[in-house]
Protein backbone atom coordinates (compact mmCIF):
# COMPACT_ATOMS: atom_id res chain seq x y z
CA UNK A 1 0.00 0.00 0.00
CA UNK A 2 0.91 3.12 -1.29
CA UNK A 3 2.32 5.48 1.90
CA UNK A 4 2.89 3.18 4.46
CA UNK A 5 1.33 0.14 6.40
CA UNK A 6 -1.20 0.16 9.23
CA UNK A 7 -0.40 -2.16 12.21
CA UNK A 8 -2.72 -3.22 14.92
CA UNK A 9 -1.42 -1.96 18.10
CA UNK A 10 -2.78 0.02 21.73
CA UNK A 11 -0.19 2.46 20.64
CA UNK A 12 3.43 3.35 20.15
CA UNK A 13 6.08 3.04 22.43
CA UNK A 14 2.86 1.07 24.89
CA UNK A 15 2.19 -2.59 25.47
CA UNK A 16 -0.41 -4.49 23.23
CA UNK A 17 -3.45 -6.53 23.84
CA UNK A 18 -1.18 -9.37 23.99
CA UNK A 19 1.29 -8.05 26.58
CA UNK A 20 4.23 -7.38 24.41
CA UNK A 21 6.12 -4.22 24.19
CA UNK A 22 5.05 -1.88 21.15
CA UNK A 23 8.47 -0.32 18.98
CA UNK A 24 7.89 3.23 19.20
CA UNK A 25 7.12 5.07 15.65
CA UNK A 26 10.07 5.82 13.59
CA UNK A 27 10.12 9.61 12.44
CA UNK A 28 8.29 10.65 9.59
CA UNK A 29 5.00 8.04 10.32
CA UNK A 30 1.85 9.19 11.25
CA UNK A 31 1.51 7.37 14.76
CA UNK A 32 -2.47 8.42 15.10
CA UNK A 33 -3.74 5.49 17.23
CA UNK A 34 -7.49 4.53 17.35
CA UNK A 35 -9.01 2.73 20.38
CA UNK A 36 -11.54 0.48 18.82
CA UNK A 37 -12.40 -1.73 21.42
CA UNK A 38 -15.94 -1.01 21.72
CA UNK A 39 -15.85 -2.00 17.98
CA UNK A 40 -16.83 -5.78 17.35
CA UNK A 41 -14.20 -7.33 15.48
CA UNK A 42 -11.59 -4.54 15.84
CA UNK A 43 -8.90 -4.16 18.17
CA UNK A 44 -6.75 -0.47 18.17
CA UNK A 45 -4.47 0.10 15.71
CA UNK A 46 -1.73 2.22 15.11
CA UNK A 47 -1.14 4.16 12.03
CA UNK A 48 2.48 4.04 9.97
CA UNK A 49 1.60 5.82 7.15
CA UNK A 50 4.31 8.22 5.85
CA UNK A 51 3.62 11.93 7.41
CA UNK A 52 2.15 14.47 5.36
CA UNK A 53 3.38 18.09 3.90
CA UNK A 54 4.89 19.04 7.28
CA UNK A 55 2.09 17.83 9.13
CA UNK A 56 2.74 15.28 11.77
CA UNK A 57 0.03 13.27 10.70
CA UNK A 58 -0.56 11.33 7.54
CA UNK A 59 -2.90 12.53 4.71
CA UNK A 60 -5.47 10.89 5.89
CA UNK A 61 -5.33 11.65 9.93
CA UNK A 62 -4.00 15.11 9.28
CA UNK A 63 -6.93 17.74 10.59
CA UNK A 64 -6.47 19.48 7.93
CA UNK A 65 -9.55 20.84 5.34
CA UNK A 66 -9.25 20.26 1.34
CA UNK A 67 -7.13 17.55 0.85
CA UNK A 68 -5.88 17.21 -2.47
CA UNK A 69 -8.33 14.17 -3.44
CA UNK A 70 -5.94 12.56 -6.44
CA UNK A 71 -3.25 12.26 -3.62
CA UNK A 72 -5.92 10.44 -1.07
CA UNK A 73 -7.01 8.41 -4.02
CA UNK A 74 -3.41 7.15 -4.56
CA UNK A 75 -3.08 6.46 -0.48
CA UNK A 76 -6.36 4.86 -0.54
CA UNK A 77 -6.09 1.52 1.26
CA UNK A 78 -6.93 -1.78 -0.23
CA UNK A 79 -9.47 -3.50 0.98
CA UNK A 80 -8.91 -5.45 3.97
CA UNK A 81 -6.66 -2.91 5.60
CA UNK A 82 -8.11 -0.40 7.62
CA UNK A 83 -7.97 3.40 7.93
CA UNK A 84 -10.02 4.18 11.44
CA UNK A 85 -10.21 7.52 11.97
CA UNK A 86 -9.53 9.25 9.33
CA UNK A 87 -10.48 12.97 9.10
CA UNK A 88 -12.14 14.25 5.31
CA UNK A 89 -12.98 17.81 6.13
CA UNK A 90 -13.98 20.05 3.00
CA UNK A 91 -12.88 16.61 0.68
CA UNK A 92 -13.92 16.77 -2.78
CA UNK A 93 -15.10 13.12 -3.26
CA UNK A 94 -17.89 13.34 -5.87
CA UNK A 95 -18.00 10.12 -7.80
CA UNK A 96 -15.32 8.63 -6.36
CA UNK A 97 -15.01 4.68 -6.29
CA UNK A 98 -12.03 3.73 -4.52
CA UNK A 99 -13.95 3.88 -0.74
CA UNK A 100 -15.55 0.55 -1.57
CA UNK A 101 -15.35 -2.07 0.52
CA UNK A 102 -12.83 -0.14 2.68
CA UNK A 103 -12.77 -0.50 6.70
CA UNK A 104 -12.80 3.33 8.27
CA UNK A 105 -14.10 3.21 11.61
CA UNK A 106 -14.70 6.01 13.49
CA UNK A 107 -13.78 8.75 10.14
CA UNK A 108 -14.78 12.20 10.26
CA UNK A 109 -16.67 13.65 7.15
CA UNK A 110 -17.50 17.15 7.85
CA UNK A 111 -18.72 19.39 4.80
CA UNK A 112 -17.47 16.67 2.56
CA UNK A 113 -18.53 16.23 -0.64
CA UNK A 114 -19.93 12.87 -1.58
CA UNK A 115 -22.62 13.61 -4.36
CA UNK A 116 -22.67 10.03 -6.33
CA UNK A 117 -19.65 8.49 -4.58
CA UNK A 118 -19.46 4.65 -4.20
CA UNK A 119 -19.13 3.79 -0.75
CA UNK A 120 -20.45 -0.18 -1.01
CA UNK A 121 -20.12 -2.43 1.55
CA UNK A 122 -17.76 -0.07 3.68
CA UNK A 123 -16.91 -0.39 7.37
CA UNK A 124 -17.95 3.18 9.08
CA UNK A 125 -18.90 2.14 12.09
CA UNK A 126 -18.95 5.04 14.68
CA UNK A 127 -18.40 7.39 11.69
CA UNK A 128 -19.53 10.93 11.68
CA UNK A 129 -20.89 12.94 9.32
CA UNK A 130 -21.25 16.66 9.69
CA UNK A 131 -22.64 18.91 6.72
CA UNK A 132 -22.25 15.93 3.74
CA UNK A 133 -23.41 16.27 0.60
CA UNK A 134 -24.22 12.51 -0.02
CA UNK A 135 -26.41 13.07 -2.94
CA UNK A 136 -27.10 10.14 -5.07
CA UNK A 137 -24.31 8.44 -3.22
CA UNK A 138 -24.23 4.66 -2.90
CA UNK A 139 -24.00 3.12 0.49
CA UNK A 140 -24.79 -0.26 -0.09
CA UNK A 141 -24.02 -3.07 2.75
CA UNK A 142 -22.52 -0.80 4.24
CA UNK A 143 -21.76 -1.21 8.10
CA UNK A 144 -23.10 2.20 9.93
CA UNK A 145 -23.78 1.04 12.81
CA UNK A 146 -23.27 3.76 16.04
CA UNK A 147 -22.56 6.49 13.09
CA UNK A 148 -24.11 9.91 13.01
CA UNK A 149 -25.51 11.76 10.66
CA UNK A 150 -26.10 15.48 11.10
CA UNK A 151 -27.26 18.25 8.42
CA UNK A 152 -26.42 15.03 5.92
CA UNK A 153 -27.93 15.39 2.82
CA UNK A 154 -28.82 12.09 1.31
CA UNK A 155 -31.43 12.72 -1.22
CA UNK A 156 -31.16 10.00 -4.13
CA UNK A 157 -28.75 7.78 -1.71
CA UNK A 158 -28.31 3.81 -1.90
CA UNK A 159 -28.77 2.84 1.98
CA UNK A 160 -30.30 -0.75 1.13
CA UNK A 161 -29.34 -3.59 3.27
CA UNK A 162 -26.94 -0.99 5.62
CA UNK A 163 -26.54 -1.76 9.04
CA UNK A 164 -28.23 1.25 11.15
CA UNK A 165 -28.14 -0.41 14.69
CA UNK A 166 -27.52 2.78 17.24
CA UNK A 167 -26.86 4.92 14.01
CA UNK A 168 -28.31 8.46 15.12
CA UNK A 169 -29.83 11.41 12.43
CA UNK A 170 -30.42 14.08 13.44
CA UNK A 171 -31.28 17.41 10.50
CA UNK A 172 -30.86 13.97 7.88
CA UNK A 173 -32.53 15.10 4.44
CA UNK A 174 -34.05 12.04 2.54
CA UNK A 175 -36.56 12.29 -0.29
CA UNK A 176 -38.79 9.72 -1.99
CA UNK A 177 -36.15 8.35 -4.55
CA UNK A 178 -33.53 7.81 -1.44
CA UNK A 179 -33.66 3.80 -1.18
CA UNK A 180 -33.59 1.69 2.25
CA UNK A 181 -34.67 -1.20 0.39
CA UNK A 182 -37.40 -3.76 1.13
CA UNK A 183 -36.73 -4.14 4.91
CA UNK A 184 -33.30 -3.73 7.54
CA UNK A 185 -30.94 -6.59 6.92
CA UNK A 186 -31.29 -7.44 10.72
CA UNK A 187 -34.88 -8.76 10.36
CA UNK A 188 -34.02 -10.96 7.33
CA UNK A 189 -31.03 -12.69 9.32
CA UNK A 190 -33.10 -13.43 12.40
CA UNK A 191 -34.12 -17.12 11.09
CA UNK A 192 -30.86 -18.39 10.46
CA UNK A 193 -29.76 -17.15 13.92
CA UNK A 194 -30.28 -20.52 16.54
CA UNK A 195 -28.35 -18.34 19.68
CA UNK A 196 -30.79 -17.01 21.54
CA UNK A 197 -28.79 -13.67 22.90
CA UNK A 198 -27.63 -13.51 18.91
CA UNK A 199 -31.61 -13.36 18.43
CA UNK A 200 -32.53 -10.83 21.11
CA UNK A 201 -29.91 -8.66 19.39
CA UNK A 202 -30.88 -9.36 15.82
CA UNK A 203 -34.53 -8.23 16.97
CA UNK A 204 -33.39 -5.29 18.79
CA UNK A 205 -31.33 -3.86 15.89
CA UNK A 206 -34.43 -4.29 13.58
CA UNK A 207 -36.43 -2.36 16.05
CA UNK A 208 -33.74 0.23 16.59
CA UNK A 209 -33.29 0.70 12.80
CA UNK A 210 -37.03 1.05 11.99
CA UNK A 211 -37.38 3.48 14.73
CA UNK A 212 -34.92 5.85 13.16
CA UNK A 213 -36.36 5.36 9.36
CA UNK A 214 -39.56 6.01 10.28
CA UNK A 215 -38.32 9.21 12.57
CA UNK A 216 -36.14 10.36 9.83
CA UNK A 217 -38.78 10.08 7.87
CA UNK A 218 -41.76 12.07 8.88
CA UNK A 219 -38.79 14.66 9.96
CA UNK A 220 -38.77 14.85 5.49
CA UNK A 221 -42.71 14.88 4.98
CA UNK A 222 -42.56 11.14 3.61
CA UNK A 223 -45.76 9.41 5.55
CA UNK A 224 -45.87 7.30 3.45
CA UNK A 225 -42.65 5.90 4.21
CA UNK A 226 -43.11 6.31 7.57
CA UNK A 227 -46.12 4.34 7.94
CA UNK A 228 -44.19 1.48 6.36
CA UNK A 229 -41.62 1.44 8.72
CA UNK A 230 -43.84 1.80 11.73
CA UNK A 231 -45.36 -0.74 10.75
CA UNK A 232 -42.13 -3.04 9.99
CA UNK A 233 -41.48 -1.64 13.29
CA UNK A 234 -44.39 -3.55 15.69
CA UNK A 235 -44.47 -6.42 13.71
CA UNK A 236 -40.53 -7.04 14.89
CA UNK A 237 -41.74 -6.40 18.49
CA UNK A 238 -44.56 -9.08 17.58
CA UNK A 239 -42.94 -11.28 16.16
CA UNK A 240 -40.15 -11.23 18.50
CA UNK A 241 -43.16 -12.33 20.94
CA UNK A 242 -44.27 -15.12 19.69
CA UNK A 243 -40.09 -16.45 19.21
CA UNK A 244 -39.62 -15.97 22.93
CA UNK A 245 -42.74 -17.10 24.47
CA UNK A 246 -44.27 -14.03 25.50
CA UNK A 247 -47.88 -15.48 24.61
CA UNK A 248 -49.94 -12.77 26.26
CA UNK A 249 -48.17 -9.74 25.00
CA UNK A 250 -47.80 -11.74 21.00
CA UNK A 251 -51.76 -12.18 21.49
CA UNK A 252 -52.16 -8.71 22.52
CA UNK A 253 -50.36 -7.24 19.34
CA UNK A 254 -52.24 -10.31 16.94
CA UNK A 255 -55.08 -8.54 18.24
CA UNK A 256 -54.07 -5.12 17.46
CA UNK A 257 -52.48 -6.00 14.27
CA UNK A 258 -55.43 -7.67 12.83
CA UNK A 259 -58.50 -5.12 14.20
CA UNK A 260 -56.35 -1.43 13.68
CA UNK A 261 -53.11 -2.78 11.66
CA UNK A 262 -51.56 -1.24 14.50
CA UNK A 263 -53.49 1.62 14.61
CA UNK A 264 -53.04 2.95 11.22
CA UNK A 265 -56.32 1.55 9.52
CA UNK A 266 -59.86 2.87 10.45
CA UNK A 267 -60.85 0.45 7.68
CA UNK A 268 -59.22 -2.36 9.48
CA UNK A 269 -61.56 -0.88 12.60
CA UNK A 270 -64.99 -0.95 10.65
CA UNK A 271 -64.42 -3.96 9.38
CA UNK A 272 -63.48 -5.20 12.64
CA UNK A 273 -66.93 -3.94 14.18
CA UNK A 274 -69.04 -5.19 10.95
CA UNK A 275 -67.69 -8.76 12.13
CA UNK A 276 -68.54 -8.72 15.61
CA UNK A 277 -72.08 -7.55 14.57
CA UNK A 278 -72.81 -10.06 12.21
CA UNK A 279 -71.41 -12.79 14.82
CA UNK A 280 -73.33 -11.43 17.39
CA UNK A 281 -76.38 -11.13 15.21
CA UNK A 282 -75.91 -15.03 14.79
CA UNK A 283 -75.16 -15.80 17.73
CA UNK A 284 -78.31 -14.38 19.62
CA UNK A 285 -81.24 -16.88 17.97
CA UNK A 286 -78.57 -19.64 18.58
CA UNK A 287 -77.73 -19.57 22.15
CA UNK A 288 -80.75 -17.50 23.37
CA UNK A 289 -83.89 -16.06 22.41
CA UNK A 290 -84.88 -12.03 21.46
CA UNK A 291 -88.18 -11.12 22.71
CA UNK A 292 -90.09 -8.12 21.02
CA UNK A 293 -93.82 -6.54 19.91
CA UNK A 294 -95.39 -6.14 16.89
CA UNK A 295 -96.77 -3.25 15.89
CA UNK A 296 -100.01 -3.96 17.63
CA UNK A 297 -98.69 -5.13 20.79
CA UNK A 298 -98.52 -8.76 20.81
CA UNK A 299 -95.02 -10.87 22.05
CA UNK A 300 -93.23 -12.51 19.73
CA UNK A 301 -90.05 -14.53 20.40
CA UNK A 302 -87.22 -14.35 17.64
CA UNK A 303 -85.22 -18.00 17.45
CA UNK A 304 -83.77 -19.78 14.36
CA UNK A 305 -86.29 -22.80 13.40
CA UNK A 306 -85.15 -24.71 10.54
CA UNK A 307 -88.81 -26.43 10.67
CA UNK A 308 -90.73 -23.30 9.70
CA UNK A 309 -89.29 -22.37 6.35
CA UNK A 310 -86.15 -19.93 5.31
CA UNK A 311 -88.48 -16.84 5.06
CA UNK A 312 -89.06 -17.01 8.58
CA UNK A 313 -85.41 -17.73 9.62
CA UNK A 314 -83.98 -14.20 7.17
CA UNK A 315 -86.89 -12.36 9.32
CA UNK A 316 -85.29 -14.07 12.46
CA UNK A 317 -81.80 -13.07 11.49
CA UNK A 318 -82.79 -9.67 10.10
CA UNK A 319 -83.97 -8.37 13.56
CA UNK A 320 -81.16 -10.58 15.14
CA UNK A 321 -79.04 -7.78 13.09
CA UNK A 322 -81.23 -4.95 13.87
CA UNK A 323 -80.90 -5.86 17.67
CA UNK A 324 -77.12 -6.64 17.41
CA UNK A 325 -76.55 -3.08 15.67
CA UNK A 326 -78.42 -1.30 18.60
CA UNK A 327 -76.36 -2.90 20.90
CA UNK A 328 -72.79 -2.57 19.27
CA UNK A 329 -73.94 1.41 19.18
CA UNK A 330 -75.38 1.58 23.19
CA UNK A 331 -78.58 3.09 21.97
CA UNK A 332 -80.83 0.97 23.90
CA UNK A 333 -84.24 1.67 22.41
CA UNK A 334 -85.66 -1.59 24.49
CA UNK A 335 -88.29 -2.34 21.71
CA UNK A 336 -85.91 -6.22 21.98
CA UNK A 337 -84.80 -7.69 24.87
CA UNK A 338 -82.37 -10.93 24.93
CA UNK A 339 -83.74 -13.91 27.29
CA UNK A 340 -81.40 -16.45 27.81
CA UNK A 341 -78.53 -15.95 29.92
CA UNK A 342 -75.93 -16.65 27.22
CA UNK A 343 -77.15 -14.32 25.09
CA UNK A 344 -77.24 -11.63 27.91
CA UNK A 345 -73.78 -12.28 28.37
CA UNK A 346 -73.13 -12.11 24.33
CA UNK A 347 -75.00 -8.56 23.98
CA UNK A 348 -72.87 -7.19 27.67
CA UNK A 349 -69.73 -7.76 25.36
CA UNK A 350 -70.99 -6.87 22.07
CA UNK A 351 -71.79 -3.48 24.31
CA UNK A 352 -68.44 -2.90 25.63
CA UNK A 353 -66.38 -4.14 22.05
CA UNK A 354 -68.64 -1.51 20.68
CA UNK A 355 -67.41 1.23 22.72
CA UNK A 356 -63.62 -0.33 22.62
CA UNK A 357 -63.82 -0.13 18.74
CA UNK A 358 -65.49 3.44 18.44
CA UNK A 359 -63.52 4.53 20.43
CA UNK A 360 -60.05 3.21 18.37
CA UNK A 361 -61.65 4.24 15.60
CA UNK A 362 -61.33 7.71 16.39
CA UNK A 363 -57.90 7.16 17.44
CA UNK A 364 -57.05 5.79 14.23
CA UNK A 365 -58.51 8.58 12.36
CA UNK A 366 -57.00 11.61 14.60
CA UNK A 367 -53.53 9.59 14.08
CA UNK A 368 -54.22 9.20 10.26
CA UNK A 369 -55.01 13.21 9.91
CA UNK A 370 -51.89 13.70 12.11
CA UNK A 371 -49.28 11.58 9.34
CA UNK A 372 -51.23 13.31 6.47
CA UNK A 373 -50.46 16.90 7.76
């Protein structure tokens, strides 16, 4: 490699990981050390690149703004080495390829620009950027987990199948042609994980990931977007339920999932409520009996009778469904009464779903006028 080699140290002139004495760094090499134990996979390393222009740092750890980008080009490392820590302040890097693939934990891009640059399948974990222009850049598979992204522009940007696990934005622009993919690469490796604690993590990345997507994305006016990744977000939390045996809380959101879609349908709501009112209006000349007047004042008892004929049965059901309505809404007129005890108990239900379900239903609504603003 062009400008010196990278060694894997705790620092010059100090011991190692391994307990054996570091050689201190010869003149003229950049010495910058990074600490990446916190980093899984990484241990520190010490940097023996060749120092730069009178600077006592390399070209690439040197604080220093506009770099001259053919000479970082012709540093560049190859991939498999690392370069933690670099600093690329006020860097020309527009359509640049040769950041592929490279390992750069913990760099510094601050008012860099990146329009259309080809970062795939890079290591910037705990990376920061500061005032990028990452236009139409492409970040796929790349590793960004614990990075930060602040007044980062990445309108257009590749960011499918990145890791975004403790990744922070904060003043992020994204726009509707700015691709995540289908789903957070987390969620898709969860099956083929057997550990249990590997799981738990797995799961809690996905959540983590689809929190900040969907943040990051009503922060750019994109509900659309950020209904789908609320969404992706409870159903991790529900299926991550149901894989650890939390039966009453994965019932809990089956139930919410299927009657509000997690409280972003009212259609899922109505339909919800026509079900339990045509069940109920089944259910009540089943179990029980519904006792009314005619017009004219005489009892009459309402109960399916397969002996009488089907006209008589639809009348049956029909104020079966008039009566179930009624009591879904509370209104109470008391022209029919239920008999039986079971269906007592059926319409005292039916009652209190009804108000449950009105009641989400204008929760659903208020939250659906609240994305659409």
């Amino acid at each position: 490699m062009a400008g010196g080699m990278a060694t894997e140290s705790t620092g010059p002139g100090a011991e190692s990981t391994t307990g054996e004495e570091v050689a201190p760094v010869p003149e003229g090499r950049c010495g910058h050390v990074y600490e990446a134990s916190t980093v899984t996979g990484l241990g520190g390393i010490c940097c023996w690149r060749e120092t730069w222009n009178g600077h006592d740092r390399c070209i690439w750890h040197a604080d220093v703004a506009q770099k001259p980008t053919r000479l970082l080009e012709s540093t560049a490392p190859e991939v498999g080495e690392r370069l933690d820590g670099a600093v690329l302040r006020d860097v020309e890097l527009s359509g640049s390829e040769w950041l592929a693939g490279r390992t750069m934990a913990g760099a510094r891009f601050v008012n860099a620009n990146l329009d259309g640059a080809d970062l795939t399948g890079a290591d910037l974990r705990y990376s920061h950027f500061e005032g990028v222009d990452a236009q139409h850049a492409t970040l796929r598979g790349t590793n960004l987990e614990h990075a930060e992204f602040d007044r980062t522009d990445l309108r257009g940007a590749d960011l499918s199948r990145i890791r975004l696990h403790y990744a922070v934005f904060d003043n992020v622009r994204i726009s509707e042609s700015t691709d995540f993919g289908d789903g957070v690469v987390y969620a898709e490796s969860i099956p083929d994980s057997a550990d249990d604690d590997e799981r738990r993590r797995l799961y809690e990345a996905s959540h983590w990931s689809y929190n900040e997507l969907q943040q990051v994305a009503e922060e750019n006016g994109l509900t659309g977007a950020a209904r789908t990744y609320y969404l992706a977000r409870k159903d991790v939390r529900r299926r991550e339920a149901w894989a650890f045996g939390s039966y009453p809380r994965a019932l809990a959101r089956e139930a919410w999932r299927w009657t509000t879609s997690y409280g972003s349908s009212p259609w899922r709501v109505i339909a919800t409520s026509l079900a339990v009112i045509l069940v109920c209006a089944v259910l009540y000349p089943l179990i029980g009996q519904i006792h009314g007047t005619t017009p004219e004042g005489t009892p009459v008892k309402y109960f399916f009778d397969p002996s009488v004929g089907v006209l008589y049965n639809v009348v049956v059901f029909l104020q079966s469904l008039y009566f179930s309505t009624v009591t879904f809404a509370t209104l109470g007129f008391g022209d029919l009464q239920p008999v039986f005890i079971p269906a007592r108990v059926v319409a005292g239900v039916e009652a209190l779903l009804g108000q449950l379900l009105m009641a989400l239903l204008v929760f659903v609504l208020t939250r659906n006028v609240t994305w659409s603003e």
